[in-house]
Every structure is written in C-alpha cells, then in structure tokens.
N, C-alpha and C. Protein backbone atom coordinates (compact mmCIF):
# COMPACT_ATOMS: atom_id res chain seq x y z
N UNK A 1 -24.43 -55.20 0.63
CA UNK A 1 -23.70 -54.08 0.07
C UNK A 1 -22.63 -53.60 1.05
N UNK A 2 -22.60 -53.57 2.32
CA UNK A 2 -22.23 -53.18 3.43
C UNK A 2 -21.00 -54.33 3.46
N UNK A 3 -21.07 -55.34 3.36
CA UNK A 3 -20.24 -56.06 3.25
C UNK A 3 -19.17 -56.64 2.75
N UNK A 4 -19.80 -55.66 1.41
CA UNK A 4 -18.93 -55.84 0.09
C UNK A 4 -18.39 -54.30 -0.08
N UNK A 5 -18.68 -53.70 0.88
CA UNK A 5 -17.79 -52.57 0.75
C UNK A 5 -16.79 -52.82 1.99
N UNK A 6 -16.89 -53.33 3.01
CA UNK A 6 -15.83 -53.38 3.94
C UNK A 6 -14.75 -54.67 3.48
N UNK A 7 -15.22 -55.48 2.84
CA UNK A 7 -14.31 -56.20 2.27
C UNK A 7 -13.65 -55.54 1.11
N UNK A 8 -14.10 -54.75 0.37
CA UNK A 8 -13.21 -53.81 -0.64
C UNK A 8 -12.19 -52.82 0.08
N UNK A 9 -12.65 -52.37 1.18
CA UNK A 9 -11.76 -51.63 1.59
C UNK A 9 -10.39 -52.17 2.23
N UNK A 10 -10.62 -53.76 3.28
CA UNK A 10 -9.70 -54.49 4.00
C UNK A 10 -8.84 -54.85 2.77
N UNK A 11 -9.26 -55.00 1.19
CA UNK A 11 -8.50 -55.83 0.18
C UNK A 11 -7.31 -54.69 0.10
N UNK A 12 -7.90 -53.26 0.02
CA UNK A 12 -7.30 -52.40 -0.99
C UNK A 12 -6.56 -52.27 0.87
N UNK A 13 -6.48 -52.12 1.94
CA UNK A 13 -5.25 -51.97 2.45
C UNK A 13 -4.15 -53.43 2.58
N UNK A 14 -5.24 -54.10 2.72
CA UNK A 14 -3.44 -55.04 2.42
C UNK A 14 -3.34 -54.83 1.11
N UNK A 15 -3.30 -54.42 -0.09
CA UNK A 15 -2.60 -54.38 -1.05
C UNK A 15 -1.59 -53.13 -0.83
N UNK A 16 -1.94 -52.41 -0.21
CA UNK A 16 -1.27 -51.01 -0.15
C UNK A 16 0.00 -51.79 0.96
N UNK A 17 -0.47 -52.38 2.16
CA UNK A 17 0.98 -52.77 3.53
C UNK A 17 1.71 -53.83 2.41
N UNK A 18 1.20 -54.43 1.59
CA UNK A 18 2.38 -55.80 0.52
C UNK A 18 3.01 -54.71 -0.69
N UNK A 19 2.43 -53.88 -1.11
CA UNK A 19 2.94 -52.80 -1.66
C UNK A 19 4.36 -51.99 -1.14
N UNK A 20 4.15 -51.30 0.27
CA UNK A 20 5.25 -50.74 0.22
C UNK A 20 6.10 -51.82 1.36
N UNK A 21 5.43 -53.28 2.22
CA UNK A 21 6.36 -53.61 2.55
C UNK A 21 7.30 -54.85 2.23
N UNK A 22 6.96 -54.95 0.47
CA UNK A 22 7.50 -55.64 -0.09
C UNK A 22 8.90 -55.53 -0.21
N UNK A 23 9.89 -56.94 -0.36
CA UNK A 23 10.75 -56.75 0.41
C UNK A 23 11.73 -56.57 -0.31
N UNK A 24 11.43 -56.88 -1.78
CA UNK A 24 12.78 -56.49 -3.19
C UNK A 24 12.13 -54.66 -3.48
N UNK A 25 11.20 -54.26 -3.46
CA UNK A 25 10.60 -52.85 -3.81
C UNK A 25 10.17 -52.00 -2.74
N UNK A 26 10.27 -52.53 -1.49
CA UNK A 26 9.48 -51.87 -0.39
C UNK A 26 10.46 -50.63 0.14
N UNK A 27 11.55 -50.02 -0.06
CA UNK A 27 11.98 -49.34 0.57
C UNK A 27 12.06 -48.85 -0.38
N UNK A 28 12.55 -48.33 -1.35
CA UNK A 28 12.00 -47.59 -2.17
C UNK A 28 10.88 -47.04 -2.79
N UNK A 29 9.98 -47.70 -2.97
CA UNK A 29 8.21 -47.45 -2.89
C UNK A 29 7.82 -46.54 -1.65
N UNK A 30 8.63 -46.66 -0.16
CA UNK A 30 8.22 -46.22 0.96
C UNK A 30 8.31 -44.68 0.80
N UNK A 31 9.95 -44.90 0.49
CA UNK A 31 10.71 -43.38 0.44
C UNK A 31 9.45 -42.64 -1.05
N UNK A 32 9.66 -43.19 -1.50
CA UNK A 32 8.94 -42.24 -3.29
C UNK A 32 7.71 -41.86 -2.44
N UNK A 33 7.07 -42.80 -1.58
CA UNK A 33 5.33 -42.16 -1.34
C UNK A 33 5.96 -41.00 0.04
N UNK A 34 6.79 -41.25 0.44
CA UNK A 34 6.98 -40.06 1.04
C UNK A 34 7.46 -38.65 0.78
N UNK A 35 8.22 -38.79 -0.32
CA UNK A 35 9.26 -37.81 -1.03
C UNK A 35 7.94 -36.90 -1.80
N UNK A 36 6.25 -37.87 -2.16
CA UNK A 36 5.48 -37.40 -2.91
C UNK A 36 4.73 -36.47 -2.03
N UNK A 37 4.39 -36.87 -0.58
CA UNK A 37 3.65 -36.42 0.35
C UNK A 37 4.08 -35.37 1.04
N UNK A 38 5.88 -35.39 0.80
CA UNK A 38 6.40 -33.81 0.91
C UNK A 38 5.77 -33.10 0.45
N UNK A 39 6.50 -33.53 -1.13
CA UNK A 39 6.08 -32.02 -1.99
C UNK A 39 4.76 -31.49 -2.03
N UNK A 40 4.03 -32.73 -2.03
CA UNK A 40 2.86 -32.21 -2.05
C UNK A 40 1.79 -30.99 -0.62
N UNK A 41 2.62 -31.41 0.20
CA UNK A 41 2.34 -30.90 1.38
C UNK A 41 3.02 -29.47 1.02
N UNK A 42 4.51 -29.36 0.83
CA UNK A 42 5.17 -28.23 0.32
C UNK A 42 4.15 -27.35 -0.05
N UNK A 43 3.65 -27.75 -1.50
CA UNK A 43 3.02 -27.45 -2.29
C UNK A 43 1.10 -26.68 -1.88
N UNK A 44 0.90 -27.47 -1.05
CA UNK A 44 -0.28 -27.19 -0.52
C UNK A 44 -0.26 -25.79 0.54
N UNK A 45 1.12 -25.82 1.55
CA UNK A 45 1.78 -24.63 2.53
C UNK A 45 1.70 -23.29 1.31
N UNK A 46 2.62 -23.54 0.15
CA UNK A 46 3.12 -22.74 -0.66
C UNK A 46 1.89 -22.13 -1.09
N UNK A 47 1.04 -22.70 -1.71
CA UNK A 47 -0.45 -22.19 -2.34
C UNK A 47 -1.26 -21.35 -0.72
N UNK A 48 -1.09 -22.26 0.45
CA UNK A 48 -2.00 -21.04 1.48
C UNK A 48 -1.48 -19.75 1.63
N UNK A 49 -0.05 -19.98 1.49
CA UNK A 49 0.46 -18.62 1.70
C UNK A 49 0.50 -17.75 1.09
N UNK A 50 0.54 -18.04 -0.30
CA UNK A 50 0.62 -17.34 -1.57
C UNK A 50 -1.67 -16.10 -0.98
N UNK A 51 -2.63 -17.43 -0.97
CA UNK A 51 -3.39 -16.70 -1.08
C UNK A 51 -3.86 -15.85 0.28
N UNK A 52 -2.96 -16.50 1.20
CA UNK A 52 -3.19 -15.42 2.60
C UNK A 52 -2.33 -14.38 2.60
N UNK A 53 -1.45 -13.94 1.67
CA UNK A 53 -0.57 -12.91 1.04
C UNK A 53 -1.53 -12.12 0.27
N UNK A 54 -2.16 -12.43 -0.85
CA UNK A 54 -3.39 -12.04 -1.60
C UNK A 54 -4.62 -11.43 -0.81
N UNK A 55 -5.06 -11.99 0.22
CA UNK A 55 -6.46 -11.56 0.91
C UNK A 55 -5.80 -10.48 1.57
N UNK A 56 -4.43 -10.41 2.34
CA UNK A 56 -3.63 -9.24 3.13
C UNK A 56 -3.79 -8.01 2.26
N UNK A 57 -3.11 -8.49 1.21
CA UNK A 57 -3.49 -7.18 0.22
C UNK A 57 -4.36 -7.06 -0.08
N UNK A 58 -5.28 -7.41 -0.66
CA UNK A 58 -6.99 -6.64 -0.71
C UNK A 58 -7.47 -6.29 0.37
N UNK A 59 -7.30 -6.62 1.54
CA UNK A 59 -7.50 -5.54 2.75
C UNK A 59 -7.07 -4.91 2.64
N UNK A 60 -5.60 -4.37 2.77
CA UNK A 60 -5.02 -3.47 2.90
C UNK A 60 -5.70 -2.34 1.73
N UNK A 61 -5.61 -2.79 0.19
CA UNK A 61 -6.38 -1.66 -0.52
C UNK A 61 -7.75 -1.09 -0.11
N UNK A 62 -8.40 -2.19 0.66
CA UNK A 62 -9.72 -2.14 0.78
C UNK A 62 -9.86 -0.62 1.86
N UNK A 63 -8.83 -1.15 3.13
CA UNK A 63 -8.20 -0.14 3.57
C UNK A 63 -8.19 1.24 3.63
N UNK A 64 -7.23 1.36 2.67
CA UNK A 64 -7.06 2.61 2.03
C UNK A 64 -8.16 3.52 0.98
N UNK A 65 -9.11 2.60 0.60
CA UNK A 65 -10.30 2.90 -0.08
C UNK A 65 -11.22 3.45 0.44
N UNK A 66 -11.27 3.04 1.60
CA UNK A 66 -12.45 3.66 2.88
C UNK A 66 -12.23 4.48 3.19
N UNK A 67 -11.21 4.45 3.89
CA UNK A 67 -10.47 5.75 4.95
C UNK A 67 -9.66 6.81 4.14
N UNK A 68 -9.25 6.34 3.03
CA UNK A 68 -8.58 7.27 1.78
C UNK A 68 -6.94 7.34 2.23
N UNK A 69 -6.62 8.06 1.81
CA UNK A 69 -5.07 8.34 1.93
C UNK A 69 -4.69 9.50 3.63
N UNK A 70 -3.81 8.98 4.35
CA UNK A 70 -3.82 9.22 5.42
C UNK A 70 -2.28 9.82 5.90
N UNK A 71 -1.99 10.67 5.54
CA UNK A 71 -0.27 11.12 5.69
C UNK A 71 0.28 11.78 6.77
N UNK A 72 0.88 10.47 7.35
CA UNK A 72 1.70 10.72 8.92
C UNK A 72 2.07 11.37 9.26
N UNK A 73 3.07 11.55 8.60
CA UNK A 73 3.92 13.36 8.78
C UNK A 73 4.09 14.29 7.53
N UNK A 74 3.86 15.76 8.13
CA UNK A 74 3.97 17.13 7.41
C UNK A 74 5.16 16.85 6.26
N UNK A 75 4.93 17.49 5.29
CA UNK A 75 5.93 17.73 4.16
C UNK A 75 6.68 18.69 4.46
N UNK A 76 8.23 18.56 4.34
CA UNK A 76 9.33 19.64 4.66
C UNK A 76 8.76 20.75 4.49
N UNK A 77 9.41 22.05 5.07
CA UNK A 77 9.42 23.05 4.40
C UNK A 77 9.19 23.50 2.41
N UNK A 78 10.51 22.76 2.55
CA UNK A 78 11.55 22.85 1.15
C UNK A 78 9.90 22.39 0.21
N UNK A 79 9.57 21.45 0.37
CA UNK A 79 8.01 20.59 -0.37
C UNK A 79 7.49 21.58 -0.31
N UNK A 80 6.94 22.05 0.58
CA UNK A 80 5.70 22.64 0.75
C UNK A 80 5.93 24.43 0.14
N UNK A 81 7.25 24.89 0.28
CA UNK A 81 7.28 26.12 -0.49
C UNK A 81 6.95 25.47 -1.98
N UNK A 82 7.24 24.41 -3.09
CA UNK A 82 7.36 24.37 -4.22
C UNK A 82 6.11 24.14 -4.11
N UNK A 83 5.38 23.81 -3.59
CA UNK A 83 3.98 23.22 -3.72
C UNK A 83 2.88 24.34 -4.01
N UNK A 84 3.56 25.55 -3.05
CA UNK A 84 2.68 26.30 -2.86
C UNK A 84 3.09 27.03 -4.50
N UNK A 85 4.36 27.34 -4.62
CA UNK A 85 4.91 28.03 -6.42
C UNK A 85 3.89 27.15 -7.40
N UNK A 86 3.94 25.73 -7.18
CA UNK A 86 3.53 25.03 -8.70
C UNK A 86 1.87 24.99 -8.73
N UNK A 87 1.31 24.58 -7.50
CA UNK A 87 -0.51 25.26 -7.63
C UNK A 87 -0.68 26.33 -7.60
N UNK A 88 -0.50 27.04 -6.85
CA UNK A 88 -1.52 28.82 -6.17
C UNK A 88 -0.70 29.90 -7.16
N UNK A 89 0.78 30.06 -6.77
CA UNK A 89 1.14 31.11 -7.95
C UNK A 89 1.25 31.11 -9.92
N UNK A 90 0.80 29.71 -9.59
CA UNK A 90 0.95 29.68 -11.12
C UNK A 90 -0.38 30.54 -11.69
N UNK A 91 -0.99 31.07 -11.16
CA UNK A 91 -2.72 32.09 -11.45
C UNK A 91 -1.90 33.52 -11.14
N UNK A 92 -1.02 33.77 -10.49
CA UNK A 92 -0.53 35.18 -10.37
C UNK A 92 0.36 35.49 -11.49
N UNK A 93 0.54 37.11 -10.92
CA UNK A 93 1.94 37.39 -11.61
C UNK A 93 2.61 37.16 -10.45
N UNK A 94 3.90 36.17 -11.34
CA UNK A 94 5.03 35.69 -10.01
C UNK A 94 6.21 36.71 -10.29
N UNK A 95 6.53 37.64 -11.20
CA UNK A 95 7.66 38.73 -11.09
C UNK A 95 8.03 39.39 -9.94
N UNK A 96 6.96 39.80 -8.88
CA UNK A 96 6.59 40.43 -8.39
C UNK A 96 6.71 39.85 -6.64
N UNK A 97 6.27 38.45 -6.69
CA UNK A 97 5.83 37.42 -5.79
C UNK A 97 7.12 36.86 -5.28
N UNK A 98 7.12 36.40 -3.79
CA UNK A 98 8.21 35.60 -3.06
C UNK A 98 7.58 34.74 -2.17
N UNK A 99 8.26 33.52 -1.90
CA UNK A 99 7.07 32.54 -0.99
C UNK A 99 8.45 32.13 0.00
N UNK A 100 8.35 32.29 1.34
CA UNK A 100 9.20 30.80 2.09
C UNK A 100 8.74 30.33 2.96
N UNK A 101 8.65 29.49 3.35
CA UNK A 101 7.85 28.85 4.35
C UNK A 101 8.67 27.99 5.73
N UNK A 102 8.41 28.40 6.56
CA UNK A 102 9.25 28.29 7.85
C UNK A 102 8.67 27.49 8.96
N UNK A 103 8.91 26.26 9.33
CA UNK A 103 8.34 25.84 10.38
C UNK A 103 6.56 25.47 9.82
N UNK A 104 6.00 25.66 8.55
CA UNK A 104 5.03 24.91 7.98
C UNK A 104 4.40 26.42 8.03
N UNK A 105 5.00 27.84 8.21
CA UNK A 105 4.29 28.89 8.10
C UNK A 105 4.82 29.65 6.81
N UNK A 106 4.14 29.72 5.90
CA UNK A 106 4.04 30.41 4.77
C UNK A 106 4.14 32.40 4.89
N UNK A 107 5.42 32.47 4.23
CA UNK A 107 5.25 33.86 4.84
C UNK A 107 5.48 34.51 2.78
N UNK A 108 4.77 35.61 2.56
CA UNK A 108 4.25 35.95 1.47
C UNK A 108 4.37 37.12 1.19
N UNK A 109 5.94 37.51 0.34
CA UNK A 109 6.53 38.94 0.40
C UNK A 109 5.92 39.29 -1.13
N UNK A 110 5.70 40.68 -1.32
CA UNK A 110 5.35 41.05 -2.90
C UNK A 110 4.46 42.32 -2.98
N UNK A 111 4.17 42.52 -4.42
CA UNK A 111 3.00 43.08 -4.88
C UNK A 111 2.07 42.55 -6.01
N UNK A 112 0.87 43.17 -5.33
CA UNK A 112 -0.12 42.75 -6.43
C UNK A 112 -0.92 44.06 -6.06
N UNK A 113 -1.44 43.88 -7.62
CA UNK A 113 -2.41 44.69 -8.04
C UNK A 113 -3.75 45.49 -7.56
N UNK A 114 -4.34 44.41 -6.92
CA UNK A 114 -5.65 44.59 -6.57
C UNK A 114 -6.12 44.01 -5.02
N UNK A 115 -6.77 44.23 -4.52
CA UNK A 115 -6.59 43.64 -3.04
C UNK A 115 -7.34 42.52 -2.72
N UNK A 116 -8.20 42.43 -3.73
CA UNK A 116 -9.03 41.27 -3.93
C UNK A 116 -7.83 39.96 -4.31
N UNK A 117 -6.92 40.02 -5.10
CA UNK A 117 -5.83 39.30 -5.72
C UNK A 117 -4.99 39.06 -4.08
N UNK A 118 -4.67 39.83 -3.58
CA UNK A 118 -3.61 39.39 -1.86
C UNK A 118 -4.74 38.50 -1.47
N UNK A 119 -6.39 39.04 -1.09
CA UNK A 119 -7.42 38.25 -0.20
C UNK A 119 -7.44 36.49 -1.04
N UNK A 120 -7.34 36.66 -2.28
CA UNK A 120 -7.46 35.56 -2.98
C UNK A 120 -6.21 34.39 -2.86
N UNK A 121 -4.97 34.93 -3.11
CA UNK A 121 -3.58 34.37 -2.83
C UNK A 121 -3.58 33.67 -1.22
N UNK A 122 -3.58 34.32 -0.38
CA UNK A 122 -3.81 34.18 1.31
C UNK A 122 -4.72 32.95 1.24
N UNK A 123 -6.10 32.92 0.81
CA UNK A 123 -6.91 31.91 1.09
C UNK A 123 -6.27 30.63 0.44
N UNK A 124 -5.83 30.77 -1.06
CA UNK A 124 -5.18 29.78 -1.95
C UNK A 124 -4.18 29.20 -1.03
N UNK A 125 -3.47 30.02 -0.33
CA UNK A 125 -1.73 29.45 0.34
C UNK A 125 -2.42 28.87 1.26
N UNK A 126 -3.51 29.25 1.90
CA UNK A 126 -3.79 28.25 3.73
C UNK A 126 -4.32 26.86 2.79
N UNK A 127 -4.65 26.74 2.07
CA UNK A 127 -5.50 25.37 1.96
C UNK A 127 -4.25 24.75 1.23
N UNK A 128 -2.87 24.63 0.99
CA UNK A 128 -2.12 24.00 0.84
C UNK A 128 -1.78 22.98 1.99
N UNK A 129 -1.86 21.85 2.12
CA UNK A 129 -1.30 20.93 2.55
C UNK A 129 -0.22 21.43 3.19
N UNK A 130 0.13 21.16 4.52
CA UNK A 130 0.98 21.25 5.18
C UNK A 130 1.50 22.70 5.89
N UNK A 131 0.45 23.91 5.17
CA UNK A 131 0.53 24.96 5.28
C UNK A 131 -0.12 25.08 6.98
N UNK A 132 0.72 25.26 7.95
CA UNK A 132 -0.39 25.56 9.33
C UNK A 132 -0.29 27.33 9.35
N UNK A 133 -0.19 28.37 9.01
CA UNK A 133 -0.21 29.43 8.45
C UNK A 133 0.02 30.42 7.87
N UNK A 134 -0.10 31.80 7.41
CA UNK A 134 0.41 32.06 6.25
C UNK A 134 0.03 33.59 6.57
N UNK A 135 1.50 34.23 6.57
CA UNK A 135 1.56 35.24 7.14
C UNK A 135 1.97 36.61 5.86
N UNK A 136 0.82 37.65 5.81
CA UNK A 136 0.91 38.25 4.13
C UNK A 136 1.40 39.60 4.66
N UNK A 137 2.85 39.51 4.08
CA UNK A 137 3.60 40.94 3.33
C UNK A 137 3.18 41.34 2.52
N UNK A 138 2.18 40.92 1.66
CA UNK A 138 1.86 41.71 0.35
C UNK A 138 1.62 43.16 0.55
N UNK A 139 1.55 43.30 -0.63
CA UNK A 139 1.32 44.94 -0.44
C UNK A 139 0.68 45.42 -2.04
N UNK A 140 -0.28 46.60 -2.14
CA UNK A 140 -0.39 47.28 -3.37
C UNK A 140 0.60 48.20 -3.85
N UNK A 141 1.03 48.62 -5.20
CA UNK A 141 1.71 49.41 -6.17
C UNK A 141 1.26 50.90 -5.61
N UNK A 142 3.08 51.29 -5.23
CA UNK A 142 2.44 53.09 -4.90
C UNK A 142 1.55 53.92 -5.60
C-alpha cells in the first residue's frame, strides 16, 4: 500500500513538471497557475482582514458595554444651559425662571413659589451633567 502510494504521488509530480514545463504550453500554463495563486492569495489577505476588522469591532462594542459610555470632555457652557431648560425646568414655571451657566457653574435667577420648589430645582440643576455647581438667586414672591 505504501508503495503504491509513493508511486502515485512521484506519477502525479512529474505530470504536474511536463505540465507546466511543456514547451508549446508551458509558459503560459506557468504564468495562469501563478496569476491563480495571486488572486487567490489576494483573496485569502482580503478575507483576514475583512474578519480582523470584524473581531476589532466587537471588542470595541464589547468595550463600551462593560465600561458604558465614557465622555472625555465637559459639554460647553452653551449645551449645558439648554440641557438644564429642556430636563429640570420643563416641571417649573419657566415665566419667572433664568438659567446661565458659566465656566460649568449654573447660576439660577427667579421666583418660585414655595421653598420646597427652589430646594427641589437646586438638587435637579446639580445632577445635570456637566453641571460642577449651581449657585441659587432664587427667591420667594413678596
């Protein structure tokens, strides 16, 4: 058996060296098995990269899944006043209410009603994002 497999194998390479170094077809046969072993190589580069592009990104989400969302730098001023108008005062009366925020300090001109409503507003404005503090003008109705 052993024998008849090493003789199958010696057949099938000289058929392959009379193959491409045949001498009406051999240079062309040479070039085609090479032109094939490009692409195919191409082809093989193209596919690792494609899925070592793929595994990059599922880390990366994986990433961000764990550790959650992580934001480098503070939101402008300009952000962080609208931020504070479109969550926290939208529960007040805003007629009354003024917000600007300076250097990431929330400063909080107005009136309200009840004093529980200023204690409530104050706590609402510090837990805004980007808010480092928040300094209250409010005041009650003479």
């Amino acid at each position: 058996m052993r024998k008849l497999l090493k003789l199958f194998v010696i057949a099938a390479a000289g058929a392959a060296v009379a193959y491409l170094l045949d001498p009406e077809n051999g240079r062309r046969r040479r070039a085609l098995a090479r032109e094939r072993s490009q692409a195919w190589m191409r082809s093989a580069r193209r596919d690792a990269e494609r899925k070592a592009h793929y595994a990059a990104d599922r880390a990366e989400g994986l990433k961000h899944e764990v550790l959650g969302s992580t934001q480098v730098e503070a939101p402008d001023d300009a952000t962080v006043a609208q931020k504070i108008r479109s969550e926290v005062l939208r529960r007040y009366d805003t007629s009354r209410l003024n917000v600007n925020v300076e250097n990431g300090i929330a400063v909080l001109r107005g009136e309200l009603q009840h004093p529980e409503e200023i204690n409530s507003l104050v706590r609402d404005v510090e837990r805004v994002a980007g808010v480092r503090d928040v300094r209250s003008l409010l005041h009650l109705p003479n």
